[in-house]
PDB file of N, CA and C in Angstrom:
ATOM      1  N   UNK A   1     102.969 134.239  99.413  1.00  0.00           N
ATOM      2  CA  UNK A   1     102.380 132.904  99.519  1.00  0.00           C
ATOM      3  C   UNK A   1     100.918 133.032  99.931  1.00  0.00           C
ATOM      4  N   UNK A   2      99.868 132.300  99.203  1.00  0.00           N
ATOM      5  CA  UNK A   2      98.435 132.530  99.706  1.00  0.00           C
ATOM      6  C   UNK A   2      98.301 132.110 100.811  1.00  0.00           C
ATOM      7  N   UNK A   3      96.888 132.370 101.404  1.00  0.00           N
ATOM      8  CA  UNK A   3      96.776 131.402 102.809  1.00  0.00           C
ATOM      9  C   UNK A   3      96.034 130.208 102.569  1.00  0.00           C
ATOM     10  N   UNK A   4      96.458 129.441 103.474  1.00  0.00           N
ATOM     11  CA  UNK A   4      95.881 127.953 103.312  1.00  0.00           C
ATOM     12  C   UNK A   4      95.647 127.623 104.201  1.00  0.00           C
ATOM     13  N   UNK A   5      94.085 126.499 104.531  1.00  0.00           N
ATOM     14  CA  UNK A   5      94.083 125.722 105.573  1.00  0.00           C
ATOM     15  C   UNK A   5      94.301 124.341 105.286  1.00  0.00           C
ATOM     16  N   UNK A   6      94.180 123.828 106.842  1.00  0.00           N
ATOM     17  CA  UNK A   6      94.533 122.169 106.879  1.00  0.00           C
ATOM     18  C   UNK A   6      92.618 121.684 106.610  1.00  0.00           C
ATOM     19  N   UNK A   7      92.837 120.618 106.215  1.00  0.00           N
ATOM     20  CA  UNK A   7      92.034 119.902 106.181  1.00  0.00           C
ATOM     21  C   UNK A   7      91.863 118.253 106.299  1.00  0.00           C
ATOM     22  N   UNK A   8      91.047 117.529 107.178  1.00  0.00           N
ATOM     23  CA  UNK A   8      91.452 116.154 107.849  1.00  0.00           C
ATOM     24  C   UNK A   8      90.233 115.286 106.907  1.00  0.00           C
ATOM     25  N   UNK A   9      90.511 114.683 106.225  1.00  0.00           N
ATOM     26  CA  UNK A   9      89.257 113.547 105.953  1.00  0.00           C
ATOM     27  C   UNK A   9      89.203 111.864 106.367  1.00  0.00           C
ATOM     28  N   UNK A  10      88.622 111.639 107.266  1.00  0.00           N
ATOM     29  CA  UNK A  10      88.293 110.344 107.931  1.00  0.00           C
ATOM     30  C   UNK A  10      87.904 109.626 106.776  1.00  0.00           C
ATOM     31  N   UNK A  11      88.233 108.394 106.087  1.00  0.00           N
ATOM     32  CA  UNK A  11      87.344 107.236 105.451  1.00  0.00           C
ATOM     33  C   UNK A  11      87.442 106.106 106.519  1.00  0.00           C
ATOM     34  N   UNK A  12      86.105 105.396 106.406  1.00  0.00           N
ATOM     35  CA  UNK A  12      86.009 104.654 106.911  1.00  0.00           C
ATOM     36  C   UNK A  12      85.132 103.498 106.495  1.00  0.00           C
ATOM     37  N   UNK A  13      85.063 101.955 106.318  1.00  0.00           N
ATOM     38  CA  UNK A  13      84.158 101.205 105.577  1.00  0.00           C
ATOM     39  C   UNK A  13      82.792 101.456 106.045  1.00  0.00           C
ATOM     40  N   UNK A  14      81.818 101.664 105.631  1.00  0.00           N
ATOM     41  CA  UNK A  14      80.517 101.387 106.036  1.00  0.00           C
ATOM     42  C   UNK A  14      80.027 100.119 107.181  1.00  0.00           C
ATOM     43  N   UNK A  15      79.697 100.683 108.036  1.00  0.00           N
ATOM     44  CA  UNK A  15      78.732  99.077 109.053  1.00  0.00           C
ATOM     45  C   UNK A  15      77.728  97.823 107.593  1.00  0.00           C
ATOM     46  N   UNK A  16      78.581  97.204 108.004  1.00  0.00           N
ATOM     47  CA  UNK A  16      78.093  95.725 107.547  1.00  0.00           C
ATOM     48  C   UNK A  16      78.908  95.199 106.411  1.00  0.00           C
ATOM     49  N   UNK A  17      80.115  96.254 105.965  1.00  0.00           N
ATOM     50  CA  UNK A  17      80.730  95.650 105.132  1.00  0.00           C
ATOM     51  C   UNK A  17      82.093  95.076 105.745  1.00  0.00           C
ATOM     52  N   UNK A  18      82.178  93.952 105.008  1.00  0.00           N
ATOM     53  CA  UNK A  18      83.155  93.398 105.566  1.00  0.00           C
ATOM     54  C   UNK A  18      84.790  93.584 105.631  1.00  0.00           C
ATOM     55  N   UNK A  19      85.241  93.837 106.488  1.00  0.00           N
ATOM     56  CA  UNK A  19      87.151  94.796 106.471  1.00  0.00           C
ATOM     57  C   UNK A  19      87.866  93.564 107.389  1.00  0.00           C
ATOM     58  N   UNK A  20      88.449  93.066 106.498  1.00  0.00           N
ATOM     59  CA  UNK A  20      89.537  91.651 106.703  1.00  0.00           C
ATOM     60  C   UNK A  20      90.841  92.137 107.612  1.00  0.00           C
ATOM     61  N   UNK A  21      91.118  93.754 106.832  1.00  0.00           N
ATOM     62  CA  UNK A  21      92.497  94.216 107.710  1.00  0.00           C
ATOM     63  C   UNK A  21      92.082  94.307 109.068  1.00  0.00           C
ATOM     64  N   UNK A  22      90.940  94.604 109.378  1.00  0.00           N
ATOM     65  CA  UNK A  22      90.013  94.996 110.758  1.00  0.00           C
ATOM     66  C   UNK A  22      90.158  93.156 111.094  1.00  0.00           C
ATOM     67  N   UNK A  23      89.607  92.582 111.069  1.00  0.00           N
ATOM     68  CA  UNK A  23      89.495  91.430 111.730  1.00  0.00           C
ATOM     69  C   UNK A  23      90.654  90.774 112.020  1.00  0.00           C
ATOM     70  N   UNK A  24      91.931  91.383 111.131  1.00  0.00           N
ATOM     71  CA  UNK A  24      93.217  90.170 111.046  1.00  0.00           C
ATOM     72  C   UNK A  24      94.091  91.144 112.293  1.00  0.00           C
ATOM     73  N   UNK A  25      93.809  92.730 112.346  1.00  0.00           N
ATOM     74  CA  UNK A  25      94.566  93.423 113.640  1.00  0.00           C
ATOM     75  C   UNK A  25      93.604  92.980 115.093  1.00  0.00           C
ATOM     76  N   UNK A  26      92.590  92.830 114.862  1.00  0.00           N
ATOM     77  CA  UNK A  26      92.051  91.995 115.814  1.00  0.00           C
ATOM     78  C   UNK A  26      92.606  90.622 116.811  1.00  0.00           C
ATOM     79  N   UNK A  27      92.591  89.681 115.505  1.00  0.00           N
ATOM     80  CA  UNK A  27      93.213  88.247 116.111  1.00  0.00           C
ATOM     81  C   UNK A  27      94.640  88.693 116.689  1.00  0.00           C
ATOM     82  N   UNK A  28      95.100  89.746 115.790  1.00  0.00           N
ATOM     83  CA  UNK A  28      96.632  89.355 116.283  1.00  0.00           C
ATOM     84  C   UNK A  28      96.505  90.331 117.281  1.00  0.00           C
ATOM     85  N   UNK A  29      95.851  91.049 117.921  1.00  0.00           N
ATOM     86  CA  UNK A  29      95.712  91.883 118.965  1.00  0.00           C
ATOM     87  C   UNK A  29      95.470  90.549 120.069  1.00  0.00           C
ATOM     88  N   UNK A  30      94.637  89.862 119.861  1.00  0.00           N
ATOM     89  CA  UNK A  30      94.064  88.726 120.564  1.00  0.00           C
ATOM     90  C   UNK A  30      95.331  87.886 121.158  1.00  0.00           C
ATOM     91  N   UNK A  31      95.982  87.568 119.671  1.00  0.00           N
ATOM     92  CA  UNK A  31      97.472  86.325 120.535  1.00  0.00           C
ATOM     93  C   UNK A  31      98.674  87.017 121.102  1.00  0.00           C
ATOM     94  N   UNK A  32      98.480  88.226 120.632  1.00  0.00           N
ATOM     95  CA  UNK A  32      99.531  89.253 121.804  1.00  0.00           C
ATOM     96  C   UNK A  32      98.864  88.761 123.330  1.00  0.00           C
ATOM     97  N   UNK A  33      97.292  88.374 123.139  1.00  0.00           N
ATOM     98  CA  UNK A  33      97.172  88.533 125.175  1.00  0.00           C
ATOM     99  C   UNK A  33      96.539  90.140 125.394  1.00  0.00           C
ATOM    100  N   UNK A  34      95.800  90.961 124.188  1.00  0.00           N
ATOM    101  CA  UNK A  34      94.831  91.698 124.334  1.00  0.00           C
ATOM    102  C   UNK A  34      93.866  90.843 124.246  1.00  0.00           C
ATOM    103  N   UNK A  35      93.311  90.636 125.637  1.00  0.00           N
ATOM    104  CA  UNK A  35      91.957  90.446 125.607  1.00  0.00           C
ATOM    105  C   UNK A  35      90.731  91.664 125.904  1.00  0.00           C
ATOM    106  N   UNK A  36      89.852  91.262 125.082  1.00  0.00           N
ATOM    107  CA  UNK A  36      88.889  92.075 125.560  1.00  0.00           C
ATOM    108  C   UNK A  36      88.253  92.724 123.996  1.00  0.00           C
ATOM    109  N   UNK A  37      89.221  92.875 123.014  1.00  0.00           N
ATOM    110  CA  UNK A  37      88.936  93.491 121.896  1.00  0.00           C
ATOM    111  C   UNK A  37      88.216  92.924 121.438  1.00  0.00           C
ATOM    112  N   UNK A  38      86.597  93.386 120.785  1.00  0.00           N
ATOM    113  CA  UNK A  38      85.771  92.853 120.332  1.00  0.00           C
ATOM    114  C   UNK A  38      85.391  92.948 119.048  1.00  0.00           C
ATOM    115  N   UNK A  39      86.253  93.560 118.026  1.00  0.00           N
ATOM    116  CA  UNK A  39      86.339  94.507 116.815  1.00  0.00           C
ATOM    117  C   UNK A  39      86.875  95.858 116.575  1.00  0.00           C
ATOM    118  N   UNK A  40      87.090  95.507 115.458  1.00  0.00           N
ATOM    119  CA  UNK A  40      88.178  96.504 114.623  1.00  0.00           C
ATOM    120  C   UNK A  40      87.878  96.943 113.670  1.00  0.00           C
ATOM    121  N   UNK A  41      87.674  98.164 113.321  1.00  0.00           N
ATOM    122  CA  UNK A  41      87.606  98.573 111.934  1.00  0.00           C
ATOM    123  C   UNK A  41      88.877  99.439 111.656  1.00  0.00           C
ATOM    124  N   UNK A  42      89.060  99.510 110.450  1.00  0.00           N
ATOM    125  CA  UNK A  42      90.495 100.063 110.262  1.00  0.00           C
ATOM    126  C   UNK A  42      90.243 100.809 109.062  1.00  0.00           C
ATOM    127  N   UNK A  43      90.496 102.120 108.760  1.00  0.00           N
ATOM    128  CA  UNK A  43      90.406 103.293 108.038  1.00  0.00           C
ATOM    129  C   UNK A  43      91.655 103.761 107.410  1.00  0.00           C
ATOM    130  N   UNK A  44      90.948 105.085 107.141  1.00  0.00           N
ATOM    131  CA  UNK A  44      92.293 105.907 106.534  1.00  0.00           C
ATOM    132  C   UNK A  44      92.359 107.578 106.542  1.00  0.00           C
ATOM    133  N   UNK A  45      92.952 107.599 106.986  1.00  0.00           N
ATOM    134  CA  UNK A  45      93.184 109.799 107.244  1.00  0.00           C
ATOM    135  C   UNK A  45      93.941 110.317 106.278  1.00  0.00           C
ATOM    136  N   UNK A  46      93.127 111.135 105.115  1.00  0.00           N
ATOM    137  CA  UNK A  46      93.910 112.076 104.413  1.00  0.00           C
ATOM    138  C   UNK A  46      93.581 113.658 105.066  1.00  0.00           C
ATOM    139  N   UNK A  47      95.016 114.270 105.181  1.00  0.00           N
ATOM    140  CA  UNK A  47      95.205 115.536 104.946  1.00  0.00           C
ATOM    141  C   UNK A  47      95.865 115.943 103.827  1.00  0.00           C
ATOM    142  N   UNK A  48      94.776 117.551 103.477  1.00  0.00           N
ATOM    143  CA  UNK A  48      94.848 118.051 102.501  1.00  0.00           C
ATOM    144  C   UNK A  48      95.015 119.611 103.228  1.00  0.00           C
ATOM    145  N   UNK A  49      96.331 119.972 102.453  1.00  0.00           N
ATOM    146  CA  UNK A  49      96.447 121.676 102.703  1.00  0.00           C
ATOM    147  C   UNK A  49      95.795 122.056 101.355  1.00  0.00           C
ATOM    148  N   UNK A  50      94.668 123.329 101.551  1.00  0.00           N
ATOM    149  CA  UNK A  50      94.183 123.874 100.113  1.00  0.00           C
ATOM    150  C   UNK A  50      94.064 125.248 100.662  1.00  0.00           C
ATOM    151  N   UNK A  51      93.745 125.802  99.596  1.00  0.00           N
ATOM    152  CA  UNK A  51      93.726 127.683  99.471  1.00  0.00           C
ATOM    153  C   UNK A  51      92.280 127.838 100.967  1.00  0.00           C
ATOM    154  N   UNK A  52      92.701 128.940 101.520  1.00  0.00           N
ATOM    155  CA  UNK A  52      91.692 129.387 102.574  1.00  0.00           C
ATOM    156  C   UNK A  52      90.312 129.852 101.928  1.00  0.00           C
ATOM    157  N   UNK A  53      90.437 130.029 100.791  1.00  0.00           N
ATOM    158  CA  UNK A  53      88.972 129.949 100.580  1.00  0.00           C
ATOM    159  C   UNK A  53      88.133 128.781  99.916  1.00  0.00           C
ATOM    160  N   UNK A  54      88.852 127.596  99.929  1.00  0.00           N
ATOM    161  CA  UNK A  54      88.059 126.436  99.591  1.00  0.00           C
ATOM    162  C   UNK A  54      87.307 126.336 100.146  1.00  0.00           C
ATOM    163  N   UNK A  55      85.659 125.605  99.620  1.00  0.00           N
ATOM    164  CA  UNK A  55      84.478 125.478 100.529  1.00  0.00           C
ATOM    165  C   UNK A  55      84.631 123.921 101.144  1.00  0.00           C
ATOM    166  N   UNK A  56      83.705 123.724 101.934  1.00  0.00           N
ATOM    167  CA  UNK A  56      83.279 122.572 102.397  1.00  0.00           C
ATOM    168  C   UNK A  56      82.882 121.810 101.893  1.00  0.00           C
ATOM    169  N   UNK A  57      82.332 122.172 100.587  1.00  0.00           N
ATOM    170  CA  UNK A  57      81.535 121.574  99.175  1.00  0.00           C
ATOM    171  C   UNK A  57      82.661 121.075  98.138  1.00  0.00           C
ATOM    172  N   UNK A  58      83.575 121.879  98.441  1.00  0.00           N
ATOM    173  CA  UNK A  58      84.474 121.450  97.269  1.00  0.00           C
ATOM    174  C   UNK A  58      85.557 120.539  97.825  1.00  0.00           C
ATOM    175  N   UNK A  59      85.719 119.651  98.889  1.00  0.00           N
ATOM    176  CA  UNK A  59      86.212 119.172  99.540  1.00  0.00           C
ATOM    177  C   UNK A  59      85.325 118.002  99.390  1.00  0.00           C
ATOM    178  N   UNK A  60      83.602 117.818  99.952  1.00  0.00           N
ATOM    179  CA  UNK A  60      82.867 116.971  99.653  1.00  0.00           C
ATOM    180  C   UNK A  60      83.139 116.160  98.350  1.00  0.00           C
ATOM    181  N   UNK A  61      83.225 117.053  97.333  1.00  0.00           N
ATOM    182  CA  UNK A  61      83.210 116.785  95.827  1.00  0.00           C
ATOM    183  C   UNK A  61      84.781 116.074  95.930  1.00  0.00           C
ATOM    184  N   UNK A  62      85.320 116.467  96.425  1.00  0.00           N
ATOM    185  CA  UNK A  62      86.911 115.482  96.209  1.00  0.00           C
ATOM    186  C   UNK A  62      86.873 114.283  96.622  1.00  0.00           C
ATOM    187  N   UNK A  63      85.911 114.041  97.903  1.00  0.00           N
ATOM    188  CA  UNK A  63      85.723 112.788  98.644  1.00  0.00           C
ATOM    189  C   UNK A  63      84.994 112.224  97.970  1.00  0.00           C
ATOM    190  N   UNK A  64      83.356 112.691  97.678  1.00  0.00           N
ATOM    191  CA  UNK A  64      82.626 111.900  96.155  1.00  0.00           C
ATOM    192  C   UNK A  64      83.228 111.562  95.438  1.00  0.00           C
ATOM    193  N   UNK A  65      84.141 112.195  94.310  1.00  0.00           N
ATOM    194  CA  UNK A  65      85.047 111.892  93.295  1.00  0.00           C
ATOM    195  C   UNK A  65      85.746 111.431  93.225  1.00  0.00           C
ATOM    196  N   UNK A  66      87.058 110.775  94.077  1.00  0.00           N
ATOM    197  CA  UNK A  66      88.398 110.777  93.975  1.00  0.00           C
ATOM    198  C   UNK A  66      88.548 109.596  95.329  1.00  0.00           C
ATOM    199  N   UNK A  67      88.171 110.411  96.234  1.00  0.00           N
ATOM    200  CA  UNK A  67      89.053 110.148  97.935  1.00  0.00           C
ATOM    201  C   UNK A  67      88.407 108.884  98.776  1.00  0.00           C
ATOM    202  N   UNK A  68      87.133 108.806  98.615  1.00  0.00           N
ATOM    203  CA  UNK A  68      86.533 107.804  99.149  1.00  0.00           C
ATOM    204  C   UNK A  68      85.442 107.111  98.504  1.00  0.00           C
ATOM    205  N   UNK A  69      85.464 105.818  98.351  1.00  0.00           N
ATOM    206  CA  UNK A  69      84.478 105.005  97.667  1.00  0.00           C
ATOM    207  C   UNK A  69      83.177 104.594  97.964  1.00  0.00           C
ATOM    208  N   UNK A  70      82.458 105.557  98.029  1.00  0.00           N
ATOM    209  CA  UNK A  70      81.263 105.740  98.386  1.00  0.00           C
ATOM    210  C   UNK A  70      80.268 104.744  98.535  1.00  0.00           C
ATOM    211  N   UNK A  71      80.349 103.658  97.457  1.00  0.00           N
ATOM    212  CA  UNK A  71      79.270 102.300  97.755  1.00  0.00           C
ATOM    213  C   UNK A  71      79.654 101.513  99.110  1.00  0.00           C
ATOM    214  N   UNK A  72      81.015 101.899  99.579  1.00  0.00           N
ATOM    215  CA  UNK A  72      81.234 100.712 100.419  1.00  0.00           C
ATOM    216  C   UNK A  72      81.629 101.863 102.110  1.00  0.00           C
ATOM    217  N   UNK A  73      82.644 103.231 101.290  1.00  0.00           N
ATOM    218  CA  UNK A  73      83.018 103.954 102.664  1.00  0.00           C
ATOM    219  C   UNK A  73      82.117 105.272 102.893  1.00  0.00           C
ATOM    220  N   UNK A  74      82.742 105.498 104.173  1.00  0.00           N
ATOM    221  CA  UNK A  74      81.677 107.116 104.289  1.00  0.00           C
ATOM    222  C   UNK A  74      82.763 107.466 104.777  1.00  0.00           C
ATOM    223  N   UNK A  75      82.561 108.533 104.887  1.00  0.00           N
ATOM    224  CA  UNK A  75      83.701 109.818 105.179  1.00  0.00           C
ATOM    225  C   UNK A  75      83.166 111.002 105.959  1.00  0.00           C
ATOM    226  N   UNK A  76      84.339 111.680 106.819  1.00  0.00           N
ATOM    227  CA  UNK A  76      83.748 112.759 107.854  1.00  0.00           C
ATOM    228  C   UNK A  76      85.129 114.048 107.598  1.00  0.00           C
ATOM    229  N   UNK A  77      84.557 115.182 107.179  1.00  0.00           N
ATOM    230  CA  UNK A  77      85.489 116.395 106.779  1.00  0.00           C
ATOM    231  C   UNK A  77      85.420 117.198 108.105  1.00  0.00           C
ATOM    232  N   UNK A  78      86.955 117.290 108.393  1.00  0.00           N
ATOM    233  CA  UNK A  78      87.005 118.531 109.961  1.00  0.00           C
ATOM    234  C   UNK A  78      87.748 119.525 109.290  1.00  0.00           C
ATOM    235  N   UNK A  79      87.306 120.381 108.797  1.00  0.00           N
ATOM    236  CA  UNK A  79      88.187 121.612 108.411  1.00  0.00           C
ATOM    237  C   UNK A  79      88.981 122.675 108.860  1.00  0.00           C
TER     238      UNK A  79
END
């Protein structure tokens, strides 16, 4: 079996765009009787197991391409 590592990719919407799921876990954080919460943004975590010699670049290129929608999210790779 080759070796493989883990790999974590954060998406997340960009500041100033607007995320409805973020505002609606908010309110209802709110009528539970969390007070205090002042915003929410709400994301998404893919892990990816790939061959140990994948680069950092070629991971980028999956998130450009495929994994995250770049006009609106940004993304952070922990390898």
């Amino acid at each position: 079996m080759a070796a493989t590592k883990d790999v974590r990719i954060t998406v997340m919407l960009k500041d100033g765009v607007l995320d409805p799921q973020g505002e609606a876990v908010r309110h209802a954080l709110g009528a539970m009787g969390f007070d205090g919460v002042e915003g929410v943004r709400q994301g998404k975590v893919i892990e990816l197991r790939v061959a140990e010699d994948t680069s950092e670049a070629a991971v980028r290129d999956m998130c450009e391409r495929l994994l995250a929608n770049t006009v609106i999210e940004s993304y952070r790779i922990e390898m």
